[in-house]
Protein backbone atom coordinates (compact mmCIF):
# COMPACT_ATOMS: atom_id res chain seq x y z
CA UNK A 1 84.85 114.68 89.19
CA UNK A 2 86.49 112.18 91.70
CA UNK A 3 89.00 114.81 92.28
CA UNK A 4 86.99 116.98 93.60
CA UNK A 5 84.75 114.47 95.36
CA UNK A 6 87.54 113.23 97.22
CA UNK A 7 89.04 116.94 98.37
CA UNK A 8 85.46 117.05 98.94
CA UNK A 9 85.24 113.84 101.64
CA UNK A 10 88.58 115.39 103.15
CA UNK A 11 87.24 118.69 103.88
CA UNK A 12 84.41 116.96 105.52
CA UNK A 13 86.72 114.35 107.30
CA UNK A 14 88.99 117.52 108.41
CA UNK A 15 86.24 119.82 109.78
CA UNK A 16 84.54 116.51 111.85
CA UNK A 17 88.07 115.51 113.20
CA UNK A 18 88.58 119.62 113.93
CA UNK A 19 84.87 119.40 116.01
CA UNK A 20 85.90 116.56 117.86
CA UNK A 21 89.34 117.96 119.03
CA UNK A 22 87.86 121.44 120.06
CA UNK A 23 84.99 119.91 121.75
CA UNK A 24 87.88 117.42 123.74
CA UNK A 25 89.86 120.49 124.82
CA UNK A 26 86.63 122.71 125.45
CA UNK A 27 85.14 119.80 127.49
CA UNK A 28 88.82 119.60 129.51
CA UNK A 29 88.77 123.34 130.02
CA UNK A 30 84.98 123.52 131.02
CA UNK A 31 85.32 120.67 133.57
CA UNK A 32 88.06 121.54 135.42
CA UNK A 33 86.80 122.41 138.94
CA UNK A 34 88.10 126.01 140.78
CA UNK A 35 90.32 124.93 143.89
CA UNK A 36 90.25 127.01 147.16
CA UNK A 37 94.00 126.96 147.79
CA UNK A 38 94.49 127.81 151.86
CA UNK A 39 97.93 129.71 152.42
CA UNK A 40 100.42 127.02 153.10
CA UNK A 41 102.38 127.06 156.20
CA UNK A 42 105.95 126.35 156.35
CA UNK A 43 107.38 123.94 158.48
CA UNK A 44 107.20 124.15 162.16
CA UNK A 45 107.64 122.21 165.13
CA UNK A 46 110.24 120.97 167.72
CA UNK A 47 110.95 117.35 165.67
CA UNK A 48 113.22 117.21 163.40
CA UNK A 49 113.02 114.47 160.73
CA UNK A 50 116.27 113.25 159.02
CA UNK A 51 115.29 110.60 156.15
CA UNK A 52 118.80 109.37 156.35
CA UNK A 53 119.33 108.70 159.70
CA UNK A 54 119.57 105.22 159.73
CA UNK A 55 121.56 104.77 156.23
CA UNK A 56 124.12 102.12 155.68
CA UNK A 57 126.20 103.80 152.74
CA UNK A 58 126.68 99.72 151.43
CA UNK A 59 122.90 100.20 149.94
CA UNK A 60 123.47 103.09 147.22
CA UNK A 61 121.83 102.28 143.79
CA UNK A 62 122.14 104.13 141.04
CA UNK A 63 118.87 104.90 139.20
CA UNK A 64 117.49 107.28 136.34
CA UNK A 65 113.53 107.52 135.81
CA UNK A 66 113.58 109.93 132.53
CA UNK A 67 114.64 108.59 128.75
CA UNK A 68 112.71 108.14 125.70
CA UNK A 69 112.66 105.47 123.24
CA UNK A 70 111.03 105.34 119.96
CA UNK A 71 107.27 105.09 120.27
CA UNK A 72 104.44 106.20 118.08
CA UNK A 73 106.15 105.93 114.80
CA UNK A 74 108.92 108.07 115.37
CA UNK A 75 106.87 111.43 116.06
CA UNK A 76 107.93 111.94 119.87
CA UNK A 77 111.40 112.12 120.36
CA UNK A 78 113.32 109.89 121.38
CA UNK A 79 113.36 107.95 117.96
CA UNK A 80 116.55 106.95 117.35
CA UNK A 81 116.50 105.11 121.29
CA UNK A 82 115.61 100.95 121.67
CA UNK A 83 114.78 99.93 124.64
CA UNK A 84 117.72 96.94 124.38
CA UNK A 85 120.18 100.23 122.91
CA UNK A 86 118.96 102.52 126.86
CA UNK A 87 119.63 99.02 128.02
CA UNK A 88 123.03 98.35 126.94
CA UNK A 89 124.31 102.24 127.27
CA UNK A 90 123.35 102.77 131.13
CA UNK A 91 124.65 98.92 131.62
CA UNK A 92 128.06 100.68 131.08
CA UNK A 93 127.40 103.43 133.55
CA UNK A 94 126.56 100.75 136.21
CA UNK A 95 123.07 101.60 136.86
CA UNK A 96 120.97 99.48 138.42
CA UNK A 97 118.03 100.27 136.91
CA UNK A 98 116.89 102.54 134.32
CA UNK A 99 112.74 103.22 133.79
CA UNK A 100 111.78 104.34 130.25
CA UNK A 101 109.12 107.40 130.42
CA UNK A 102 107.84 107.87 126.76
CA UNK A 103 105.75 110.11 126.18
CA UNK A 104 101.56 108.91 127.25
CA UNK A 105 103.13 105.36 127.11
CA UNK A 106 104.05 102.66 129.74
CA UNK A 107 106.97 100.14 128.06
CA UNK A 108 106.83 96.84 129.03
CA UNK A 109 110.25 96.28 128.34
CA UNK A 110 111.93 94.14 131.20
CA UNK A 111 108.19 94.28 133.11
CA UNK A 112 108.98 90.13 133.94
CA UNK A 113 111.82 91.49 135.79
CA UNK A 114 111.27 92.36 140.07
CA UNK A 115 113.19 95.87 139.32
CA UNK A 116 110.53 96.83 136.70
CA UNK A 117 108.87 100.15 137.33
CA UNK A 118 105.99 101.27 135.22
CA UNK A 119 106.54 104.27 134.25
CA UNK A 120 105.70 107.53 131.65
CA UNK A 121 105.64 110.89 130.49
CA UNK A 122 102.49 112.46 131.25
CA UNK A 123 101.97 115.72 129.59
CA UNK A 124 100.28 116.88 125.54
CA UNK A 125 100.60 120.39 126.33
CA UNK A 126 102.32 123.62 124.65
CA UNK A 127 103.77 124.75 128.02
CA UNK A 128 105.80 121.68 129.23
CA UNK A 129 103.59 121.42 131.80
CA UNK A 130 104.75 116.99 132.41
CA UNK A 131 104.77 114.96 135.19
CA UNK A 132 107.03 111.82 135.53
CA UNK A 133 104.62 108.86 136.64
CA UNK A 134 106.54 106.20 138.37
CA UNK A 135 104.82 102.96 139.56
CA UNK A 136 101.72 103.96 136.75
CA UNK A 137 98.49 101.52 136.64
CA UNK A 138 97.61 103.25 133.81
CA UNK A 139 97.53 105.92 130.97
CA UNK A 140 95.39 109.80 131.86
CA UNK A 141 94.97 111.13 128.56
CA UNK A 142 93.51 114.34 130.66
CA UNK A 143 95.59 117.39 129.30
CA UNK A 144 95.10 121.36 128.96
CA UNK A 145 96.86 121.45 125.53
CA UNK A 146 96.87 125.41 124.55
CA UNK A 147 97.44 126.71 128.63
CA UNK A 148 97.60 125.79 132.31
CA UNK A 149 96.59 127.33 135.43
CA UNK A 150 97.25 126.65 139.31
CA UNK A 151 94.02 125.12 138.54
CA UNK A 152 94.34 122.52 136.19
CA UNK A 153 97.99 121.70 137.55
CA UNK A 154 96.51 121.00 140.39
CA UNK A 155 93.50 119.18 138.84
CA UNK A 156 96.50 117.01 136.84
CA UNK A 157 97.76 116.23 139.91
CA UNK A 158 94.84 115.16 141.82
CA UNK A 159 93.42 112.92 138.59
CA UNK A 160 96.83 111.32 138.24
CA UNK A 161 96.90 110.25 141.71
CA UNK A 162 94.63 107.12 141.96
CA UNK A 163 96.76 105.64 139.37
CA UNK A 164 100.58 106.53 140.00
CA UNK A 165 102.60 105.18 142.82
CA UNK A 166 104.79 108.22 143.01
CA UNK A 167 104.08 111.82 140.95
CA UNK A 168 107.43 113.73 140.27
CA UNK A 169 106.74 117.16 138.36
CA UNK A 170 109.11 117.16 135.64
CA UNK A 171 111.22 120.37 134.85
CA UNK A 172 109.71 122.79 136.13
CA UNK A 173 111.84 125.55 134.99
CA UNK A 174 110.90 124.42 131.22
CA UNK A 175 109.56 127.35 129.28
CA UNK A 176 108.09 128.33 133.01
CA UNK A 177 105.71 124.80 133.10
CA UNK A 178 105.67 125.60 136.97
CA UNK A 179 106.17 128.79 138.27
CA UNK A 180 107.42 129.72 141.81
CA UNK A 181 103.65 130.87 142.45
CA UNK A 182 102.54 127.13 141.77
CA UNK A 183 105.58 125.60 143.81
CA UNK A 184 104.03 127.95 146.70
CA UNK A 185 100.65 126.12 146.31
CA UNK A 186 100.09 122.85 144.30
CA UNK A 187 100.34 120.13 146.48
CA UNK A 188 99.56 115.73 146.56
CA UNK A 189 102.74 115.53 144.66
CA UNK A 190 105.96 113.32 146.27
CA UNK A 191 108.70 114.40 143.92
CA UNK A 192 110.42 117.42 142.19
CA UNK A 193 112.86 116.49 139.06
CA UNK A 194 114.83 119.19 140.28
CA UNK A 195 118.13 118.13 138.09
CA UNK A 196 117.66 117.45 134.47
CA UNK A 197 119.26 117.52 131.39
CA UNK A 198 117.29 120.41 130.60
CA UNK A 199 116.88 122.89 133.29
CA UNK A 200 117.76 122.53 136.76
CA UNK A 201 114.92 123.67 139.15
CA UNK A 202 116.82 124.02 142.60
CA UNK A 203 114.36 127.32 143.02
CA UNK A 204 111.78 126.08 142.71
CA UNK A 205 112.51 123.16 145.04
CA UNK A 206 113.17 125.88 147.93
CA UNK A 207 110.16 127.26 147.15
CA UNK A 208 107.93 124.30 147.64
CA UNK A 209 109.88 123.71 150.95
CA UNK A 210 109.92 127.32 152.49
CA UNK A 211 106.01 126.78 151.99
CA UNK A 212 106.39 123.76 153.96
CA UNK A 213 105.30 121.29 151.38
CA UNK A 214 107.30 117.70 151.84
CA UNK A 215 108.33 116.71 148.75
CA UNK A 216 111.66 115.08 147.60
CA UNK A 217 114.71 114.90 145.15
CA UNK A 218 114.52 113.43 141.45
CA UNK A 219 117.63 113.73 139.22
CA UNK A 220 117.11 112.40 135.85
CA UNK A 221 119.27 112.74 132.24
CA UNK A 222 115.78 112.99 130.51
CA UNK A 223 117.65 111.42 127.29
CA UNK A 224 116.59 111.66 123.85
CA UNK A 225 119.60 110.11 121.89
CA UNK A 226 122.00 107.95 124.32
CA UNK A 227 124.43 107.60 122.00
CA UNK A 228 125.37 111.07 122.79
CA UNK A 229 127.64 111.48 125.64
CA UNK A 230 125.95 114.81 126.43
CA UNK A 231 122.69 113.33 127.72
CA UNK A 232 123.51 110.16 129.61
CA UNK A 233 124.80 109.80 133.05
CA UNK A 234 124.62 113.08 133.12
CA UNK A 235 121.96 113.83 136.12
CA UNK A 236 120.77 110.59 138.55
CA UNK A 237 119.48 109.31 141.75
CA UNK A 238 121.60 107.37 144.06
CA UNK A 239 118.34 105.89 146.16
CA UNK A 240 119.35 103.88 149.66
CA UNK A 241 117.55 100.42 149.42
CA UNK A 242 118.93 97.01 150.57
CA UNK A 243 116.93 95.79 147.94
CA UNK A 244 116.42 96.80 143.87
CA UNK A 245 112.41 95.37 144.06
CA UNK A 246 110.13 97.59 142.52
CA UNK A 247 108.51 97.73 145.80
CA UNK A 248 111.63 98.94 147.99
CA UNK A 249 113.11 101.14 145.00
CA UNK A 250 109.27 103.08 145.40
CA UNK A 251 108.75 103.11 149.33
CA UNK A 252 112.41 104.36 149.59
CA UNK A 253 112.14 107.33 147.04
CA UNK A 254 108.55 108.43 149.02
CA UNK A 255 110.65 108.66 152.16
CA UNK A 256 113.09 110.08 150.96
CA UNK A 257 115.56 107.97 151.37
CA UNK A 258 117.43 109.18 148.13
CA UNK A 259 119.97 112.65 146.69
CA UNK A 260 120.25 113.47 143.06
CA UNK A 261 123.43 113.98 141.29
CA UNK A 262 124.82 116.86 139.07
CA UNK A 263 127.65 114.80 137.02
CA UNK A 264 129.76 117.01 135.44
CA UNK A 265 129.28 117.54 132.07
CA UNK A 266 132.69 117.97 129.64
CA UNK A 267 131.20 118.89 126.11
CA UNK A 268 131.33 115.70 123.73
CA UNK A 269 133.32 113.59 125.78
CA UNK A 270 134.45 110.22 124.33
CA UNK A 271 131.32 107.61 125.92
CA UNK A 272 134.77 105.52 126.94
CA UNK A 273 136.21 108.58 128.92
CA UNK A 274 133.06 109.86 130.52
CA UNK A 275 132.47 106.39 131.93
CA UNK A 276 135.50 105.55 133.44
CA UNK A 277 135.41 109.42 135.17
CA UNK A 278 131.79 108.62 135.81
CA UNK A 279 133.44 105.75 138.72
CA UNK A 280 135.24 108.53 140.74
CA UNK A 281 132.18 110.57 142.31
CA UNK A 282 132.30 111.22 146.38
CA UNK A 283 129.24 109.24 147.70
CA UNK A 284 127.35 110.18 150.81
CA UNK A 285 128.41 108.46 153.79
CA UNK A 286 126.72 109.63 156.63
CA UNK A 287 123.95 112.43 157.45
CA UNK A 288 123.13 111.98 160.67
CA UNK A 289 121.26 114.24 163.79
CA UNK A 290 123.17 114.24 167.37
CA UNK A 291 120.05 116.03 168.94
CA UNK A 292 119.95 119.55 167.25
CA UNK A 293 123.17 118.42 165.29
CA UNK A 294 123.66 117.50 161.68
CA UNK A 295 126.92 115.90 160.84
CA UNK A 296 127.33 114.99 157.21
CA UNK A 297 130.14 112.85 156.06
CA UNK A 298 131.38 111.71 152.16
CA UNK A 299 133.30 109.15 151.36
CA UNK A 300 136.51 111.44 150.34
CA UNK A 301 137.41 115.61 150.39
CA UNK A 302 135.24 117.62 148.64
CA UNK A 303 135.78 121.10 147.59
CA UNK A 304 132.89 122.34 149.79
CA UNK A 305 129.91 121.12 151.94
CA UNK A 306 127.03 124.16 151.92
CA UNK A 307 124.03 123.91 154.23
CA UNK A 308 120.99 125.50 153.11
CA UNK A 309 117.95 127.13 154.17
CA UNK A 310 114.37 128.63 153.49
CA UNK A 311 114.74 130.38 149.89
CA UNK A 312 117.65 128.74 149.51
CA UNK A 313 119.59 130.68 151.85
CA UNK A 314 123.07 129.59 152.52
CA UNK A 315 123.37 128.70 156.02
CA UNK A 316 126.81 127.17 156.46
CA UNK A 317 130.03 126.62 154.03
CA UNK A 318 132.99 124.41 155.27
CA UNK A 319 135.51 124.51 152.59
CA UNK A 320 138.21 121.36 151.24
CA UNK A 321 136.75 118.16 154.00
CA UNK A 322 135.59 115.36 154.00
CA UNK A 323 132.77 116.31 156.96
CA UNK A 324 130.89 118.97 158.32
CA UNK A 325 128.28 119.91 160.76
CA UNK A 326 125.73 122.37 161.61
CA UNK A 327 123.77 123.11 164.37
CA UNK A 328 120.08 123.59 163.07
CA UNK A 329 118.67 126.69 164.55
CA UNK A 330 114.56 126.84 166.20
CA UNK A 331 114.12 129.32 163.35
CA UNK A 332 115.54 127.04 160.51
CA UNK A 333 112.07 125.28 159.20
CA UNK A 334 114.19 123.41 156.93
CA UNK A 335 118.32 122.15 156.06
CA UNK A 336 119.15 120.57 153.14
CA UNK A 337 123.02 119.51 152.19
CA UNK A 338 124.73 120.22 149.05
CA UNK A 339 128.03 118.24 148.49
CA UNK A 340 130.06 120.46 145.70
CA UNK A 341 132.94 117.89 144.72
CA UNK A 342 136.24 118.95 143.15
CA UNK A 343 135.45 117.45 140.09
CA UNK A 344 132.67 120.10 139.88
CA UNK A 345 129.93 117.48 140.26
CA UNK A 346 127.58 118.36 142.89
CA UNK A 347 125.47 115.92 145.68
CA UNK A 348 122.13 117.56 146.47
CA UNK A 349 120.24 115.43 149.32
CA UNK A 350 117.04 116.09 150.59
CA UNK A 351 116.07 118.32 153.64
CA UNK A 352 116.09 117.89 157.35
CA UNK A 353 112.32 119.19 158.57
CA UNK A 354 110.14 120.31 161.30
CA UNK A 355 107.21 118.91 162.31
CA UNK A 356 104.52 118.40 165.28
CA UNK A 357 106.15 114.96 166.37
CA UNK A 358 106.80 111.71 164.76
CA UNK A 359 104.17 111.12 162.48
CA UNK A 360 105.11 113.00 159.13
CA UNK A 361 102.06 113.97 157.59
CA UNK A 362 101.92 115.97 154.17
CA UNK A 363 100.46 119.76 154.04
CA UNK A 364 97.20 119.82 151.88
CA UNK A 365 96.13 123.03 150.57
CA UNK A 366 93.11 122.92 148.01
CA UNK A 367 89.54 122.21 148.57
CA UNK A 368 87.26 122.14 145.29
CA UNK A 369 85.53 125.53 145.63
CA UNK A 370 82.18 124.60 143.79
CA UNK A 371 79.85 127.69 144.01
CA UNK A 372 82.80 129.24 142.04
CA UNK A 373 83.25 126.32 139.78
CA UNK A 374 80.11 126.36 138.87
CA UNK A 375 79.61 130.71 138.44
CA UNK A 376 82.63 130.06 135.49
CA UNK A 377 81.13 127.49 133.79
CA UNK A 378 77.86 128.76 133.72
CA UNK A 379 79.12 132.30 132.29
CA UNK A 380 81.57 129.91 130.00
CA UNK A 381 78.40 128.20 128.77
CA UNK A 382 76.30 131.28 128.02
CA UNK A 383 78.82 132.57 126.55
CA UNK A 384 79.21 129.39 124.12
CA UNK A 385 75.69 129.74 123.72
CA UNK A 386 75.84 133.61 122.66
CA UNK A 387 78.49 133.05 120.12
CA UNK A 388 76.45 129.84 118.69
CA UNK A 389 73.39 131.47 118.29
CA UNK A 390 74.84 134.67 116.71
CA UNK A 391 76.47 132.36 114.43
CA UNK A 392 73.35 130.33 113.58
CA UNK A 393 71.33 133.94 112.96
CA UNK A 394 73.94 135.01 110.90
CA UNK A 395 73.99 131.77 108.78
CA UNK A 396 70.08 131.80 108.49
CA UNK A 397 70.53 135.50 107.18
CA UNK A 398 72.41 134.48 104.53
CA UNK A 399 70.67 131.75 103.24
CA UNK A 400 67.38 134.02 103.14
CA UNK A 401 69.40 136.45 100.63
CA UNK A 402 70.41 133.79 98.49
C-alpha cells in the first residue's frame, strides 16, 4: 500500500510540476509582442568613422569573455572548470582578464577586484539561441525553450537591455541560432561573437553591417575543459584601453576600440608549446584615415592584409608586408581589415563606416506592432480555449458512461 501511495504522490507531483512548466513556456510564447521591423538601411554618408584612429599600440590587452566553470551541480558543462583552475590556465597565456559566463549565472569570483566584469550565458533554449551578457545587473530567466523567431530574438534583446552593459550574440552560426535573415534585422545589440571555439560567424557579421547595423567584434574560446589545449587561447580580444577598469575595458569594447583573434589551432598541442607559440602573434599597429585613406600597419610581415567590403566582398589584397592601404571608395558603405599572419592566425578588426557626420548614432528598426500582437494572441487564446473545452466535454462524457 505505501508503494503505491507514494508512485501515487509522484504522479501527482510530476503532472503539477509538468502544468507549471507548460503554462511558463505558454505564458513566454503568448506574451511576446509582434515587432514592425522597418527595412534597414545600410550605411551612408560622407563621414567616415575609424574607431582606431587615435590608438597607441602600447595599450593592447588581451581579454576572453566566454568559459564555463562548474555551476549547478555539474549539469551544465563546464564541470570539470574552477574558477581558481580558468584562473591559473589563462594566467599562463598572459591575459589580462578573463570573465566567466556560466550558463543563467553571474560568478563572483574576483568581483573585489577593479577588472571584474559581471558577466553570463543567457540562453535555456533547444536552438542555441545565447547571448553573452557582459557588465550584467542581473539574471533574465525570459527564454523561448522549444523555438525562436525574429520576434522573440528581438524581444530577448530588448528585455536584456535594461540590465546588461554590453549584449554580444553568441555563435550565431550554432545549429542556425541566428540566421542571416535575423542579422538583416534584429537590432539594440553592441556585439557579435563572431570567432569562437565553435563556429565562426564572419557571415553573418557582414550581414549585419551591409544592413548598416553598428555593431562590433567579440572573439572568445567559449571553453568547457581548459585543461585541453584545444579550447584555450584559442580565439580572443585584444581591446585598446590605457586602463584594465571594468569601466574602460566596457566603454572601449562599445566603441569599438577592439579586433578579435583567430589563433591557430595545432590539434593537441602540448599546453607548454602552444603557449610559448601563443607570444609570437603580429599585433596591430596602426589603422589610421589620411582623408579618404586607410593605412593599416602590424607590428611585423604578414602573409597578407585583405580589405573587405559589403557581403564580405574582398576589396583589396596586398600580399607578404608589413602595411597596406586602401583608398575607400563613395560607394564602399563599409571597410573592415583582416590581418592573415604566416603562422595562419588571422587579425579581424572592426569596420571603417559611413555616417551623416560626427555623431554615431545606432540604426533602430522595430516598433512593437500591437493591433497585430494582440489579433495572435487573441486567436492563440481561443484557440486554448477550444481545445480546453473539447477536452472538458469529452471528460464529462466519460464520466456519464461510467
Amino acid at each position: 500500500m505505501l508503494y503505491k501511495y507514494l508512485l501515487q504522490r509522484i504522479w501527482v507531483f510530476a503532472k503539477g510540476l509538468l502544468f507549471v512548466v507548460v503554462s511558463v513556456v505558454l505564458y513566454f510564447y503568448l506574451s511576446t509582442p509582434i515587432y514592425r521591423f522597418a527595412e534597414p538601411v545600410p550605411f551612408h554618408g560622407k563621414y567616415l568613422h575609424n574607431p582606431y584612429q587615435q590608438i597607441d599600440s602600447n595599450y593592447w590587452r588581451k581579454y576572453n569573455f566566454q568559459v564555463q566553470s562548474r555551476v549547478w551541480a555539474g549539469i551544465t558543462d563546464g564541470r570539470l572548470n574552477s574558477a581558481q583552475l580558468i584562473d591559473s590556465i589563462y594566467n599562463l597565456f598572459e591575459y589580462d582578464y578573463v570573465a566567466i559566463s556560466d550558463y543563467q549565472l553571474i560568478n563572483p569570483y574576483n568581483s573585489q577586484n577593479q577588472q571584474y566584469i559581471p558577466t553570463y550565458e543567457h540562453g535555456i533554449n533547444i536552438p542555441k539561441v545565447h547571448q553573452v551578457c557582459l557588465g550584467a545587473r542581473k539574471i533574465l530567466w525570459r527564454d523561448y525553450f522549444l523555438f525562436q523567431t525574429l520576434n522573440t530574438k528581438q524581444h530577448i534583446i530588448n528585455k536584456l537591455r535594461p540590465d546588461c552593459e554590453l549584449i554580444a550574440l553568441a555563435h550565431p552560426r550554432l545549429r542556425d541560432g541566428y540566421t542571416l535573415y535575423d542579422m538583416k534585422y534584429l537590432h539594440n545589440y553592441d556585439l557579435i561573437e563572431v570567432l569562437n571555439n565553435y563556429r565562426v560567424s564572419v557571415e553573418h557579421w557582414d550581414q549585419a553591417l551591409s544592413f548598416g547595423h553598428l555593431v562590433y567584434i567579440l572573439a572568445n574560446d567559449d571553453a568547457h575543459n581548459v585543461l585541453n589545449s584545444n579550447e584555450v587561447n584559442r580565439r580572443y580580444t585584444l581591446i585598446h584601453s590605457k586602463s584594465v577598469h571594468h569601466d574602460s575595458i566596457i566603454q572601449a569594447l562599445g566603441k569599438g576600440l577592439a579586433y578579435g583573434v583567430d589563433f591557430y589551432r595545432v590539434d593537441d598541442e602540448l599546453m607548454q608549446l602552444k603557449i610559448e607559440r601563443s607570444k609570437h602573434v603580429p599585433y596591430l599597429k596602426l589603422s589610421k584615415l589620411f582623408g579618404d585613406t586607410l593605412k593599416i600597419v602590424v607590428s611585423e610581415s604578414v602573409n597578407h592584409i585583405r580589405f573587405v567590403g559589403e557581403q564580405g566582398i574582398i576589396l583589396s589584397e596586398t600580399d607578404h608586408v608589413s602595411d597596406a592601404q586602401y583608398v575607400i571608395k563613395k560607394q564602399d558603405a563599409y571597410v573592415r581589415v583582416e590581418i592573415h599572419c604566416n603562422n595562419a592566425s588571422v587579425l579581424y578588426l572592426n569596420p571603417v563606416t559611413r555616417h551623416e557626420n560626427n555623431i554615431i548614432e545606432k540604426q533602430h528598426a522595430a516598433e512593437i506592432d500591437l493591433f497585430n500582437t494582440w489579433l495572435v494572441r487573441s486567436m492563440i487564446i481561443v484557440t486554448l480555449a477550444i481545445i480546453i473545452l473539447l477536452y472538458w466535454y469529452k471528460w464529462k462524457k466519460k464520466g456519464q458512461n461510467t
